[in-house]
N, C-alpha and C. Protein backbone atom coordinates (compact mmCIF):
# COMPACT_ATOMS: atom_id res chain seq x y z
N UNK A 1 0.84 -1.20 0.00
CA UNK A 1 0.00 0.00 0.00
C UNK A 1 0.88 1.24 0.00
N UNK A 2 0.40 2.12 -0.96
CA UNK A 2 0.87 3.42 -0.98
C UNK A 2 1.23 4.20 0.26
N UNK A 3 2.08 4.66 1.11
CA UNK A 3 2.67 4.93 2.83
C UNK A 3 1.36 6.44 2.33
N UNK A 4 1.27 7.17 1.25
CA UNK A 4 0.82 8.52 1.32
C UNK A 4 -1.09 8.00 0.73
N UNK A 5 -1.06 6.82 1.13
CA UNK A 5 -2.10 6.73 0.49
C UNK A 5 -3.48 5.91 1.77
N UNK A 6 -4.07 7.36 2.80
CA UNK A 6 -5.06 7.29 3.48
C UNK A 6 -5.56 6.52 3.27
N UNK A 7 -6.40 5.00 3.74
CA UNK A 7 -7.56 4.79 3.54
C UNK A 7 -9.23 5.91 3.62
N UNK A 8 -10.06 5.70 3.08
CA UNK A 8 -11.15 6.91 2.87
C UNK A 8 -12.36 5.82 3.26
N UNK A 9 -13.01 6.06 4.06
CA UNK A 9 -14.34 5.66 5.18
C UNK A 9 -15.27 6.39 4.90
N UNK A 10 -16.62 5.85 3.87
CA UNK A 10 -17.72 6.37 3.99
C UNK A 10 -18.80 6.25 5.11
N UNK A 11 -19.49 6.96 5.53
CA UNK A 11 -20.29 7.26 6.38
C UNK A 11 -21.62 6.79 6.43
N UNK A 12 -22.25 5.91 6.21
CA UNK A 12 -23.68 6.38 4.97
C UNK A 12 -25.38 6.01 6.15
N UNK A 13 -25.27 7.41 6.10
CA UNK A 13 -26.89 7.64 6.71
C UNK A 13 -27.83 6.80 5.74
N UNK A 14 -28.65 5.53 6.44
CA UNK A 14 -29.40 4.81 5.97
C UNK A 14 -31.07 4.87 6.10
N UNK A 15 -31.07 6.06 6.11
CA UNK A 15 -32.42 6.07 6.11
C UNK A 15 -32.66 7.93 5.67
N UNK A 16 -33.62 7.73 4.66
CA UNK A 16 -34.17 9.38 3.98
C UNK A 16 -35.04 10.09 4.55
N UNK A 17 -36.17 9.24 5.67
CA UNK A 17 -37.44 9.45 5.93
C UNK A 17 -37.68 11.43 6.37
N UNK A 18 -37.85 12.16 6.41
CA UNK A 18 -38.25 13.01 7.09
C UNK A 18 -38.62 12.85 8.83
N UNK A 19 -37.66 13.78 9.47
CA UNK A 19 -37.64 13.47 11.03
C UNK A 19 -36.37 12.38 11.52
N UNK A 20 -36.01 11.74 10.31
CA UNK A 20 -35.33 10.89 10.68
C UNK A 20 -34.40 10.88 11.62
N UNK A 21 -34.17 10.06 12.96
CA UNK A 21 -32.81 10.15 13.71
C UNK A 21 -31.60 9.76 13.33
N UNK A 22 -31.60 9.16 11.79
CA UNK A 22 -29.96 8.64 11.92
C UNK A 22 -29.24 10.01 11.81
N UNK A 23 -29.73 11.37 11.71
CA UNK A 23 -28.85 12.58 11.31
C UNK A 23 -27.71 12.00 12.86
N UNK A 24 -28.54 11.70 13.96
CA UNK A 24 -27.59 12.12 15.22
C UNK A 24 -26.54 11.42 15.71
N UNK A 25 -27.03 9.75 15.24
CA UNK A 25 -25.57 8.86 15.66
C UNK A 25 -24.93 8.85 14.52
N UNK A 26 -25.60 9.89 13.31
CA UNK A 26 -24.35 9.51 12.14
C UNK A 26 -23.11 10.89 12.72
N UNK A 27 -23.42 12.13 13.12
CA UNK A 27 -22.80 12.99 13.44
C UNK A 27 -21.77 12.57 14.45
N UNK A 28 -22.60 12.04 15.54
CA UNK A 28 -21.80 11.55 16.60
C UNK A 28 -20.40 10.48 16.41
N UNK A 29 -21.13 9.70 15.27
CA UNK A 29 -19.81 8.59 14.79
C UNK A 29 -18.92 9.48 14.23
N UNK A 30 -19.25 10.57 13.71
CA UNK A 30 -18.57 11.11 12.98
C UNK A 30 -17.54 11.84 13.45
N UNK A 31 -17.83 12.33 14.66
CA UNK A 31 -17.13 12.92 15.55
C UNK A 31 -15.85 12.52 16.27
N UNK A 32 -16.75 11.08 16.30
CA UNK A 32 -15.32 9.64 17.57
C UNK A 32 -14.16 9.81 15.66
N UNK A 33 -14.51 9.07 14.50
CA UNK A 33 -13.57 9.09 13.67
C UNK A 33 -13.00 10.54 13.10
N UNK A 34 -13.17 11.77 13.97
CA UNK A 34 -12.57 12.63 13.11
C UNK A 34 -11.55 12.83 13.66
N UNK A 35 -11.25 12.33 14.73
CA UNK A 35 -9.89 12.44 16.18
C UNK A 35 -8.95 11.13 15.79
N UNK A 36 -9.15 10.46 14.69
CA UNK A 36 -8.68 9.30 14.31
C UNK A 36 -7.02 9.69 12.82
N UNK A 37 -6.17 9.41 12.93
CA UNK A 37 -5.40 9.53 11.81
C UNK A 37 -4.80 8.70 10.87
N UNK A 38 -5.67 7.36 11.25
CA UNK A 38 -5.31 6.63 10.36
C UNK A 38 -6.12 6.11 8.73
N UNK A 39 -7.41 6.76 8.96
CA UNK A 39 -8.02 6.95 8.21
C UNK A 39 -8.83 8.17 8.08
N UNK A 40 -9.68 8.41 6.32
CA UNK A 40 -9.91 9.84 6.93
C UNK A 40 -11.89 9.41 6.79
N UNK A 41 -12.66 9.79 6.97
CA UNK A 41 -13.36 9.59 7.26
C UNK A 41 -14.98 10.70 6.00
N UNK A 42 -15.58 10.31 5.57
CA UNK A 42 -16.84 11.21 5.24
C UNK A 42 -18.33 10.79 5.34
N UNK A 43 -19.37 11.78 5.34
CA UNK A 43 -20.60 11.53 5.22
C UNK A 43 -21.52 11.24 4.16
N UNK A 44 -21.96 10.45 3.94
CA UNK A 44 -22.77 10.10 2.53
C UNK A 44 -23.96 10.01 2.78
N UNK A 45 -25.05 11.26 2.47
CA UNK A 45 -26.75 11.27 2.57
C UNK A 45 -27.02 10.56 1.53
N UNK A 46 -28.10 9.35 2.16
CA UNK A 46 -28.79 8.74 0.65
C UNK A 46 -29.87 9.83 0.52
N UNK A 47 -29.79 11.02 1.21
CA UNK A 47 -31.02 11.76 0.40
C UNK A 47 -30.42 12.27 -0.65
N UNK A 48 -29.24 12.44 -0.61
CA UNK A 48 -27.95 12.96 -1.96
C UNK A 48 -28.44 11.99 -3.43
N UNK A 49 -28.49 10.83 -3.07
CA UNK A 49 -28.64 9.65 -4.21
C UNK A 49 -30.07 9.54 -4.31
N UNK A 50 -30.87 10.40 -4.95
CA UNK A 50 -32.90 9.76 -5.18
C UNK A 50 -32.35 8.30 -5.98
N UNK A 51 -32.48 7.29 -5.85
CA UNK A 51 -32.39 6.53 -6.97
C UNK A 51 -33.74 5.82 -6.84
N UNK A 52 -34.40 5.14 -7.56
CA UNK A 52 -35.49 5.14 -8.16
C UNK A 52 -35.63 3.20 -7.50
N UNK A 53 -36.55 2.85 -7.03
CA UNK A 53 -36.71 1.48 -6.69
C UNK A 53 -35.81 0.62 -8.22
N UNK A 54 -34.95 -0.03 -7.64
CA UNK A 54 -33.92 -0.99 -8.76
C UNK A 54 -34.82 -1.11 -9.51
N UNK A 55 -34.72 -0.77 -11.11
CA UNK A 55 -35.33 -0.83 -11.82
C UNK A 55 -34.47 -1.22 -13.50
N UNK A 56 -33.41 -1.87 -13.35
CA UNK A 56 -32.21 -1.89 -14.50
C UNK A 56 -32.41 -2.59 -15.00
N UNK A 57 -32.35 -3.34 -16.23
CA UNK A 57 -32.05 -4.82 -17.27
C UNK A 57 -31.40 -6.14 -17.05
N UNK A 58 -30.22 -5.34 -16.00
CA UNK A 58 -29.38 -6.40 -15.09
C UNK A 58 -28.64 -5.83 -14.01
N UNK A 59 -28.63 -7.20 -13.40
CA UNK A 59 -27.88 -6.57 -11.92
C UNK A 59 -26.18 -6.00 -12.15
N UNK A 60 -26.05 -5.51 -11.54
CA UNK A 60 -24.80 -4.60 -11.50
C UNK A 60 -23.45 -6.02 -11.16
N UNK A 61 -24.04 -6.78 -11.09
CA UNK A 61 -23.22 -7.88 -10.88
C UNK A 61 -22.47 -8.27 -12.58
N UNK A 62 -23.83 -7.88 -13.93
CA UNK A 62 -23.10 -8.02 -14.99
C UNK A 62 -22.81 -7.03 -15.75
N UNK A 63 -23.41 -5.82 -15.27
CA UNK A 63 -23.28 -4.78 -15.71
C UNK A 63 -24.13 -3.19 -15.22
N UNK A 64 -22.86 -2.38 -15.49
CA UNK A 64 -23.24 -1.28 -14.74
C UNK A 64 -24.20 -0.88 -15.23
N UNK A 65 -25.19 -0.24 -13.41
CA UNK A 65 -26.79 0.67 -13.84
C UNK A 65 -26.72 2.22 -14.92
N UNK A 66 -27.60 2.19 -15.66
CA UNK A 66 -27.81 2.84 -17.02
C UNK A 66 -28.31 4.12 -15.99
N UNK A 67 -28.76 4.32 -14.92
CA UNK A 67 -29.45 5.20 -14.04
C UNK A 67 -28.78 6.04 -13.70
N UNK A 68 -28.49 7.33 -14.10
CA UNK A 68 -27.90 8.90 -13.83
C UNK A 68 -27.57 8.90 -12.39
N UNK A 69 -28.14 8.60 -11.83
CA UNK A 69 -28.10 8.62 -10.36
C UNK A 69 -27.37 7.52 -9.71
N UNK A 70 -27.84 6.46 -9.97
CA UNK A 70 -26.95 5.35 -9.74
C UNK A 70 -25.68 5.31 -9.91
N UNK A 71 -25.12 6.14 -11.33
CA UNK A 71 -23.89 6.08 -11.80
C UNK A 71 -23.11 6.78 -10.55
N UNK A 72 -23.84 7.93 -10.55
CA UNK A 72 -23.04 8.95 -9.57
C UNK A 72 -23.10 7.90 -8.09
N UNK A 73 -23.90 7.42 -8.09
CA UNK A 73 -23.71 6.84 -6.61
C UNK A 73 -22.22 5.32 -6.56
N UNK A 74 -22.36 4.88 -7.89
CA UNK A 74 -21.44 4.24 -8.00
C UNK A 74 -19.85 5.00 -8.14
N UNK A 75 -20.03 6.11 -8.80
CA UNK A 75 -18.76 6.35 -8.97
C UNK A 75 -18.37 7.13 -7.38
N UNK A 76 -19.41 7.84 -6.79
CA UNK A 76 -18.88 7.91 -4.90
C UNK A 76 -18.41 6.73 -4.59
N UNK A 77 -18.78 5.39 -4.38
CA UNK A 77 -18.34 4.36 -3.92
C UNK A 77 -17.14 3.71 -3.92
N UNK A 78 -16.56 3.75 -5.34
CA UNK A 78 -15.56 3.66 -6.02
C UNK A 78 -14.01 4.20 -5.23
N UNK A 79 -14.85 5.33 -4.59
CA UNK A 79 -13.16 6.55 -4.03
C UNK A 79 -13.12 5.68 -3.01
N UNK A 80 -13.93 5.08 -1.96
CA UNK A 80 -14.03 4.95 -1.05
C UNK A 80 -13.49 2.97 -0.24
N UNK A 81 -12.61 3.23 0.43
CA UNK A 81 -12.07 1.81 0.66
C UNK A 81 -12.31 1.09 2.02
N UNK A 82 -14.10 1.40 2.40
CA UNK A 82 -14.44 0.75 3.55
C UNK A 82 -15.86 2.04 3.62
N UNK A 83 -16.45 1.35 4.55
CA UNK A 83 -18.18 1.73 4.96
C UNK A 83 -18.76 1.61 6.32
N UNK A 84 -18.70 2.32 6.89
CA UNK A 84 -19.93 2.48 8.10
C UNK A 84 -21.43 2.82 7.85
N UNK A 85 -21.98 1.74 8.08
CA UNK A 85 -23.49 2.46 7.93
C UNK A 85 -24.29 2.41 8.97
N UNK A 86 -24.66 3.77 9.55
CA UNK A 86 -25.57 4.04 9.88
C UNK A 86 -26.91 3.71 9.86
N UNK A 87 -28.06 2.39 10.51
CA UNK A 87 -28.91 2.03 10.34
C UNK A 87 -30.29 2.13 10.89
N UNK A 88 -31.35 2.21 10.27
CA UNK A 88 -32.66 1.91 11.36
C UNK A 88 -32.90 0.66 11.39
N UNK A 89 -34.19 0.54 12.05
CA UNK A 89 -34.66 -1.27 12.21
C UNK A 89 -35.98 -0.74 11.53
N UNK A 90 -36.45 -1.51 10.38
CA UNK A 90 -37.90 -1.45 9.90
C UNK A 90 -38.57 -2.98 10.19
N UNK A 91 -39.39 -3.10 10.77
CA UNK A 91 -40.09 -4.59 10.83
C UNK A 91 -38.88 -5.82 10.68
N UNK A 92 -38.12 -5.27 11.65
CA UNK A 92 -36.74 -6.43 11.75
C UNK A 92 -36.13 -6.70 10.21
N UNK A 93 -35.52 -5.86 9.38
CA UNK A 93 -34.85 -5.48 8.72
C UNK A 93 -34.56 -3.57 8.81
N UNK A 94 -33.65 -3.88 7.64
CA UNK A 94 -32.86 -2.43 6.92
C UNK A 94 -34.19 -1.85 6.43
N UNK A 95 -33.72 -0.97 6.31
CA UNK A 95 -35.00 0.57 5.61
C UNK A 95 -34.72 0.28 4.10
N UNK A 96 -36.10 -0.21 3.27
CA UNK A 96 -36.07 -0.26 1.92
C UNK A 96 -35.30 0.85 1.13
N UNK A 97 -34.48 1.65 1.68
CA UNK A 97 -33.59 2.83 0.83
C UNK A 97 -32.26 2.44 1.00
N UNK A 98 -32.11 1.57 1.91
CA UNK A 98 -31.00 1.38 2.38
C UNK A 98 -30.67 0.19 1.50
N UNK A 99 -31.71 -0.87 1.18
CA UNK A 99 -31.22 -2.35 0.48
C UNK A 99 -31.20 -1.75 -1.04
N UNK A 100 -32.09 -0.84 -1.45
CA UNK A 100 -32.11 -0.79 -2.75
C UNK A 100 -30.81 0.02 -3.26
N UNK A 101 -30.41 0.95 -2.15
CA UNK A 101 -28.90 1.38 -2.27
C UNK A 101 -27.99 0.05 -2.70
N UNK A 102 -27.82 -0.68 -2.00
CA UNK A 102 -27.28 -1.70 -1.85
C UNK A 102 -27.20 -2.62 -2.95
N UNK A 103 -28.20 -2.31 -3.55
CA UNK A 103 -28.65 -3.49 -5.25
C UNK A 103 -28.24 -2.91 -6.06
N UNK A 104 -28.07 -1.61 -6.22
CA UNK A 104 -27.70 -0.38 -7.16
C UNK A 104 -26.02 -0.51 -7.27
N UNK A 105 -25.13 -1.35 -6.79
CA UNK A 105 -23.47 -1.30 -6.73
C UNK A 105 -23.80 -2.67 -6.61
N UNK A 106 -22.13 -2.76 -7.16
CA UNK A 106 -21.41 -3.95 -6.76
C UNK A 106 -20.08 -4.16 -6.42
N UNK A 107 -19.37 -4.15 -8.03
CA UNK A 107 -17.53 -4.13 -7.70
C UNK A 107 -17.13 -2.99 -6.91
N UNK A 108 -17.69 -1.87 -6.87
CA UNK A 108 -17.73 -0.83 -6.19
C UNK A 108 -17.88 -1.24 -4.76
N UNK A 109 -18.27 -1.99 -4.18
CA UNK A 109 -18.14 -2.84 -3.17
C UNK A 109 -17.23 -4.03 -2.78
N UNK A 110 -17.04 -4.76 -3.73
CA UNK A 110 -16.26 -5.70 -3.82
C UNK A 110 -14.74 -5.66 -2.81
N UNK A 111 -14.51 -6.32 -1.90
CA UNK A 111 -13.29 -7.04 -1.00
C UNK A 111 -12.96 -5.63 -0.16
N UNK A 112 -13.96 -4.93 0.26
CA UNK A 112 -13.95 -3.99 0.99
C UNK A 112 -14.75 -3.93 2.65
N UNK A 113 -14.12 -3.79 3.86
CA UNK A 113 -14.96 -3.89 5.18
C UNK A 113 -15.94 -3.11 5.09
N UNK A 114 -17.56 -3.41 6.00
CA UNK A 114 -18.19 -2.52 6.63
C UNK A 114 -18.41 -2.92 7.87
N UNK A 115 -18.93 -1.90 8.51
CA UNK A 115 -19.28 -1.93 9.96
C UNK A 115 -20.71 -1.40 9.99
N UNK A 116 -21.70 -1.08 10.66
CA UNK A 116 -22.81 -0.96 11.22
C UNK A 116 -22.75 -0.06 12.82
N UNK A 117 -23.65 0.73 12.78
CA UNK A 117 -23.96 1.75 13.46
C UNK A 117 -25.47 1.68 13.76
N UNK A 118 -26.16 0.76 14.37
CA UNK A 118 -27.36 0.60 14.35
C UNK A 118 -28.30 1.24 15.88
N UNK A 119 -29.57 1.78 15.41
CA UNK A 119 -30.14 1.96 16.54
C UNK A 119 -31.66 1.86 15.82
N UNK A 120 -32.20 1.40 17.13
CA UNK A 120 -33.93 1.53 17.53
C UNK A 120 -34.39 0.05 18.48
N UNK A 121 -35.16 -0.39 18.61
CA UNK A 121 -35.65 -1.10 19.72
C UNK A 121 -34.47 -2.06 20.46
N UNK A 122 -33.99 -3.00 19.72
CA UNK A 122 -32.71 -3.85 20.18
C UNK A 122 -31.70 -3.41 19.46
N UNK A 123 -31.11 -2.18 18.91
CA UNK A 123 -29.99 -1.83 18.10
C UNK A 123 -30.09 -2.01 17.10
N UNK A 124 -31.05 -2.11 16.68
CA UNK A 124 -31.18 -2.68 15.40
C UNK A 124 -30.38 -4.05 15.04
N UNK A 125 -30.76 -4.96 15.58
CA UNK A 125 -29.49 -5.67 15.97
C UNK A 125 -30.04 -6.75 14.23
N UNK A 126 -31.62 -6.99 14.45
CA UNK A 126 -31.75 -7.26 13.75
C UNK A 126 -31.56 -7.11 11.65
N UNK A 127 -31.37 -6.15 11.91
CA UNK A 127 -31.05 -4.87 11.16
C UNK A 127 -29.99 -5.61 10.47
N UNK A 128 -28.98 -5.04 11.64
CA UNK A 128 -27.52 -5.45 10.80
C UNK A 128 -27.00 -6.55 10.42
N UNK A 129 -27.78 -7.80 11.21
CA UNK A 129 -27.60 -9.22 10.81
C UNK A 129 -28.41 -9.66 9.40
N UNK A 130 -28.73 -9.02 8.97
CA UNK A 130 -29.71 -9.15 7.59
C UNK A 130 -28.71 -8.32 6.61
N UNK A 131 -28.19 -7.13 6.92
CA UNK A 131 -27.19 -6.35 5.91
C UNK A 131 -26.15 -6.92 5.78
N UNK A 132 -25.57 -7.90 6.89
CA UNK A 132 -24.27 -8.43 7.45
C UNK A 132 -24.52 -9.52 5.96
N UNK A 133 -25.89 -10.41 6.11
CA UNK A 133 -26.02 -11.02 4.85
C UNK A 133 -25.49 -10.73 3.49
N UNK A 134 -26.37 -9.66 3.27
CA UNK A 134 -26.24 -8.65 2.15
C UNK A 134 -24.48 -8.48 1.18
N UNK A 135 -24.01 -8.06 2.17
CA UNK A 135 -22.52 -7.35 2.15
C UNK A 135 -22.07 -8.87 1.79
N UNK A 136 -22.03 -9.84 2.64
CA UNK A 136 -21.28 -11.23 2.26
C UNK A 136 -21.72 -11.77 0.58
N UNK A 137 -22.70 -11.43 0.26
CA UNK A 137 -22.96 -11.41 -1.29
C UNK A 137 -22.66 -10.61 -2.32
N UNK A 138 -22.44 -9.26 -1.93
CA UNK A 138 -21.88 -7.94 -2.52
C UNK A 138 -19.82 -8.27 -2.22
N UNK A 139 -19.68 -9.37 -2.15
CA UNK A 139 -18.20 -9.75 -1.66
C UNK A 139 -17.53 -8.59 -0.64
N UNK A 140 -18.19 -8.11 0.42
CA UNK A 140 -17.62 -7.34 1.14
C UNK A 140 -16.94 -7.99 2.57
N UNK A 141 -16.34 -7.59 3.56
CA UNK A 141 -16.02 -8.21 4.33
C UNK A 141 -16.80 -7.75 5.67
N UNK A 142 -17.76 -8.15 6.48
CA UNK A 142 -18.87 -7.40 7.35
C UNK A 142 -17.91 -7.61 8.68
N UNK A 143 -17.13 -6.92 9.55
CA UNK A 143 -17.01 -6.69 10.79
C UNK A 143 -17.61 -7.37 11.78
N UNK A 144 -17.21 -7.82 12.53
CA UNK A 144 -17.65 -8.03 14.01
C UNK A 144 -18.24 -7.37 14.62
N UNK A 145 -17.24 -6.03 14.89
CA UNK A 145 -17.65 -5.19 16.15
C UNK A 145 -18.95 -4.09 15.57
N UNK A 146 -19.76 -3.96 16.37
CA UNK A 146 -20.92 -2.96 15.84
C UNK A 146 -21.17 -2.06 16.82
N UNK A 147 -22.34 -1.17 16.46
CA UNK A 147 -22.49 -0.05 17.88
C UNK A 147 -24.03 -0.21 17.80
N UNK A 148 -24.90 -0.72 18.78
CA UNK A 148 -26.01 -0.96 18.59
C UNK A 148 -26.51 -0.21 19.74
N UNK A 149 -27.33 1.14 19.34
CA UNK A 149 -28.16 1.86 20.45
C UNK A 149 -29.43 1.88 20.27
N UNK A 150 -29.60 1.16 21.43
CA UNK A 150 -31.11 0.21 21.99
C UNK A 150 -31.81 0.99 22.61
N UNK A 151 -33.16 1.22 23.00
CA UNK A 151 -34.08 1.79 22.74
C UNK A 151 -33.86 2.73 24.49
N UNK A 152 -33.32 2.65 25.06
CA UNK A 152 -33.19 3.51 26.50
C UNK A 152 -31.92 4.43 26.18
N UNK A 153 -31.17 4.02 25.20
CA UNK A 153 -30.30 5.48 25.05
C UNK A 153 -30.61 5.93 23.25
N UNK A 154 -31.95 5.61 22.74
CA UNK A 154 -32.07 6.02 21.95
C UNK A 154 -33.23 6.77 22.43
N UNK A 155 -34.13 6.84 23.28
CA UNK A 155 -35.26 7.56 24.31
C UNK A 155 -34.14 8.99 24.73
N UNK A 156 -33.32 8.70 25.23
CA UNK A 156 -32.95 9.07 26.37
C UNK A 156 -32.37 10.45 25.16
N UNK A 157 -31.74 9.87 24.12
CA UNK A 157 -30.90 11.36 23.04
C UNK A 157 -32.12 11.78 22.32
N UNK A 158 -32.80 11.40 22.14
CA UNK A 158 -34.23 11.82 20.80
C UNK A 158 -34.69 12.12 21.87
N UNK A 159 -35.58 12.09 23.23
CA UNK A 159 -36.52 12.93 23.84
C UNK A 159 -36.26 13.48 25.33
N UNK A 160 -35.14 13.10 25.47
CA UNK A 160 -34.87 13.51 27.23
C UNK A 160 -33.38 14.23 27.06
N UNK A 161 -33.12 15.04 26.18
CA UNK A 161 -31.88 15.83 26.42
C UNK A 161 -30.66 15.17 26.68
N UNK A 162 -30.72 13.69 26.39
CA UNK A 162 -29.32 13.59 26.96
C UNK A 162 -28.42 13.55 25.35
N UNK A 163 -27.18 13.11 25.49
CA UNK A 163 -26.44 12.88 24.42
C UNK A 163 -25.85 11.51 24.43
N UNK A 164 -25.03 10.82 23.42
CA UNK A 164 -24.37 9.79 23.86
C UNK A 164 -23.32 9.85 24.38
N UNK A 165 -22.90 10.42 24.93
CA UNK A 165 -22.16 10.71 26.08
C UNK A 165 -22.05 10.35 27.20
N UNK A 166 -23.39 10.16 27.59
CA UNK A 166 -24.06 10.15 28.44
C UNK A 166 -24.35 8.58 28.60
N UNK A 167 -24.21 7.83 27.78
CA UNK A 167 -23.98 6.20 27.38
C UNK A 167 -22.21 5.72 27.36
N UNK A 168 -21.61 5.59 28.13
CA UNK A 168 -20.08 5.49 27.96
C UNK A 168 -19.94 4.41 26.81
N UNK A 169 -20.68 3.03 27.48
CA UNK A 169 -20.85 2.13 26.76
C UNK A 169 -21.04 1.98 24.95
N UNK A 170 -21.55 3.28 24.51
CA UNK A 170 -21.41 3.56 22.95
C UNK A 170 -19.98 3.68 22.57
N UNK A 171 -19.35 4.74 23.26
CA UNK A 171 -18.16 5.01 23.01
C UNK A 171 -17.51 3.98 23.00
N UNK A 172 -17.23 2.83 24.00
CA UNK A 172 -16.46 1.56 24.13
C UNK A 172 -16.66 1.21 23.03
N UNK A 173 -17.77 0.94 22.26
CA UNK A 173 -18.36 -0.12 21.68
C UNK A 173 -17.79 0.23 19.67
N UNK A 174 -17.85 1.93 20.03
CA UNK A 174 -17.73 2.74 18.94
C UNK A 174 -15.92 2.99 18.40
N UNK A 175 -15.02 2.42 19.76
CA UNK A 175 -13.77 2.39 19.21
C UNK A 175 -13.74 1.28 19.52
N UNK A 176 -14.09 0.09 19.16
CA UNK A 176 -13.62 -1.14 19.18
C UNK A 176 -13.92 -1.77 17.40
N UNK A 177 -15.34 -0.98 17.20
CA UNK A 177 -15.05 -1.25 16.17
C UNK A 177 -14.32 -0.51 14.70
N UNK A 178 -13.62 0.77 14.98
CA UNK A 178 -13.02 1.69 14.93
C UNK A 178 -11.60 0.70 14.73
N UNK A 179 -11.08 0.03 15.71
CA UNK A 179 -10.32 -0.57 15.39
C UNK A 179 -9.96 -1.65 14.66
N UNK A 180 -11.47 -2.49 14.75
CA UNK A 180 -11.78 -3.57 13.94
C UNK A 180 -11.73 -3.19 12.05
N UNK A 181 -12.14 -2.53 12.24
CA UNK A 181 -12.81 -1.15 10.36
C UNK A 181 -10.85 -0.89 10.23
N UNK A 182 -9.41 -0.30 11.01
CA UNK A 182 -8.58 0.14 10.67
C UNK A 182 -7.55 -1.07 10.21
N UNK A 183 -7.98 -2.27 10.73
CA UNK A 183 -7.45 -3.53 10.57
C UNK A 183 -7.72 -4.10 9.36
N UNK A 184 -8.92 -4.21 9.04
CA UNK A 184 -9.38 -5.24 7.94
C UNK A 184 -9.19 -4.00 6.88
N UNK A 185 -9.69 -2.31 6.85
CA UNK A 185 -9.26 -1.71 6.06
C UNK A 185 -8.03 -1.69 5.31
N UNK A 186 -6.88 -1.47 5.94
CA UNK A 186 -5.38 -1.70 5.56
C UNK A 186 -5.43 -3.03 4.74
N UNK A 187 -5.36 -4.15 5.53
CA UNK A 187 -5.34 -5.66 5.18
C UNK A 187 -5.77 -5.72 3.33
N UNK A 188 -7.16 -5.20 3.62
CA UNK A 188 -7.74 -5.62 2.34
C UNK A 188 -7.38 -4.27 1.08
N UNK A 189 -7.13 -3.19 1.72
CA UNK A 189 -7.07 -2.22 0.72
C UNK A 189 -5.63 -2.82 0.38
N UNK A 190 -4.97 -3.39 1.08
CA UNK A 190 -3.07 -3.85 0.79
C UNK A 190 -3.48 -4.97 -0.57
N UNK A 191 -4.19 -5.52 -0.05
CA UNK A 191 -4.33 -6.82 -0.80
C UNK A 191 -5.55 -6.43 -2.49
N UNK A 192 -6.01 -5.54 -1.87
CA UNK A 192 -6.35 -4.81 -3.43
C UNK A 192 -5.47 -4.33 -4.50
N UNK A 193 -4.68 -3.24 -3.83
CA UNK A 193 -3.77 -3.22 -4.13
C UNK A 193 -2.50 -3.86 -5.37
N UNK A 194 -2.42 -4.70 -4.55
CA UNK A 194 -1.66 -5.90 -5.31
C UNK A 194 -2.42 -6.78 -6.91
N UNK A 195 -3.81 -6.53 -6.71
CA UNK A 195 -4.32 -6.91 -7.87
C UNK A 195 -4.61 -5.91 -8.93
N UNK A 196 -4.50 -4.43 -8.12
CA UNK A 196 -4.53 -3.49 -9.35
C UNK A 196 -3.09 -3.10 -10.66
């Protein structure tokens, strides 16, 4: 690997809805990785990407989406050599914006880590074990460590003034996998590398 050559960590708020809370643990994550120097870190709104319910000829598995939007969302992906996403829990999955993101790329994904940032009733725990799926088919490499904020410190920042701060236990949870994401990042961006 290039010594001048950062790994780059997308951010990606998974949910568009209006009101939505991922604005706050995506900021907050954003915050723990900006004190970080081994990678550099950004935010990616899927309200940035409208893309249109998958609607292509073929999956991106044989060929790239014809969709203006898609393209651009593929060619963001592309810079980027690892993923945190930011998640809700919908009826014990991901938020339909979030999977159809997900159908819309591929090699653009390909032999790259993500991690998960999940919150709402159990952390979305369910959530991320369904994306964790996902990613293992998109040939990505899904992390261990996650940050799952469960429904008493997701009460507690959305309607009672507190912050996560105020949860130590996020923070633990939020550089462990911080470290997990700087490990497999290197590893696999090294080993990309070598095939480019």
């Amino acid at each position: 690997m290039s010594p001048h050559s950062t790994p780059r960590i997308g951010i990606i708020i998974g949910s568009t809805r209006e009101g939505r809370f991922g604005d706050k643990p995506a900021r907050w994550i954003s915050g723990i990785a900006a004190k970080r120097t081994d990678m550099q870190f950004e935010l990616i709104d899927l309200r940035d990407y409208p893309l249109p319910f998958f609607e292509e000829q073929m999956s991106p598995v044989y060929a790239p989406p014809q969709h203006p939007v898609a393209q651009r969302w593929a060619a963001r992906l592309a810079t980027l050599d690892g993923f945190i996403v930011v998640t809700p829990e919908y009826n014990h999955s991901a938020s339909a914006v979030l999977k159809n993101a997900l159908d819309y790329a591929y090699k653009e994904f390909n032999r790259k880590p993500i991690a998960f940032v999940g919150y709402g009733g159990v952390g979305a725990a369910r959530s991320v074990e369904h994306l964790r799926m996902v990613a293992v088919e998109l040939q990505m490499a899904p992390i261990r460590f996650a940050v799952h904020i469960g429904m008493i410190e997701f009460l507690g920042v959305w309607q009672q003034g507190k912050s996560f701060d105020d949860f130590p236990h996020l923070g633990q949870a939020a550089t462990a996998m911080f470290e997990d994401m700087a490990w497999w990042t290197q590893a696999l961006k090294a080993a990309r590398e070598t095939q480019d």
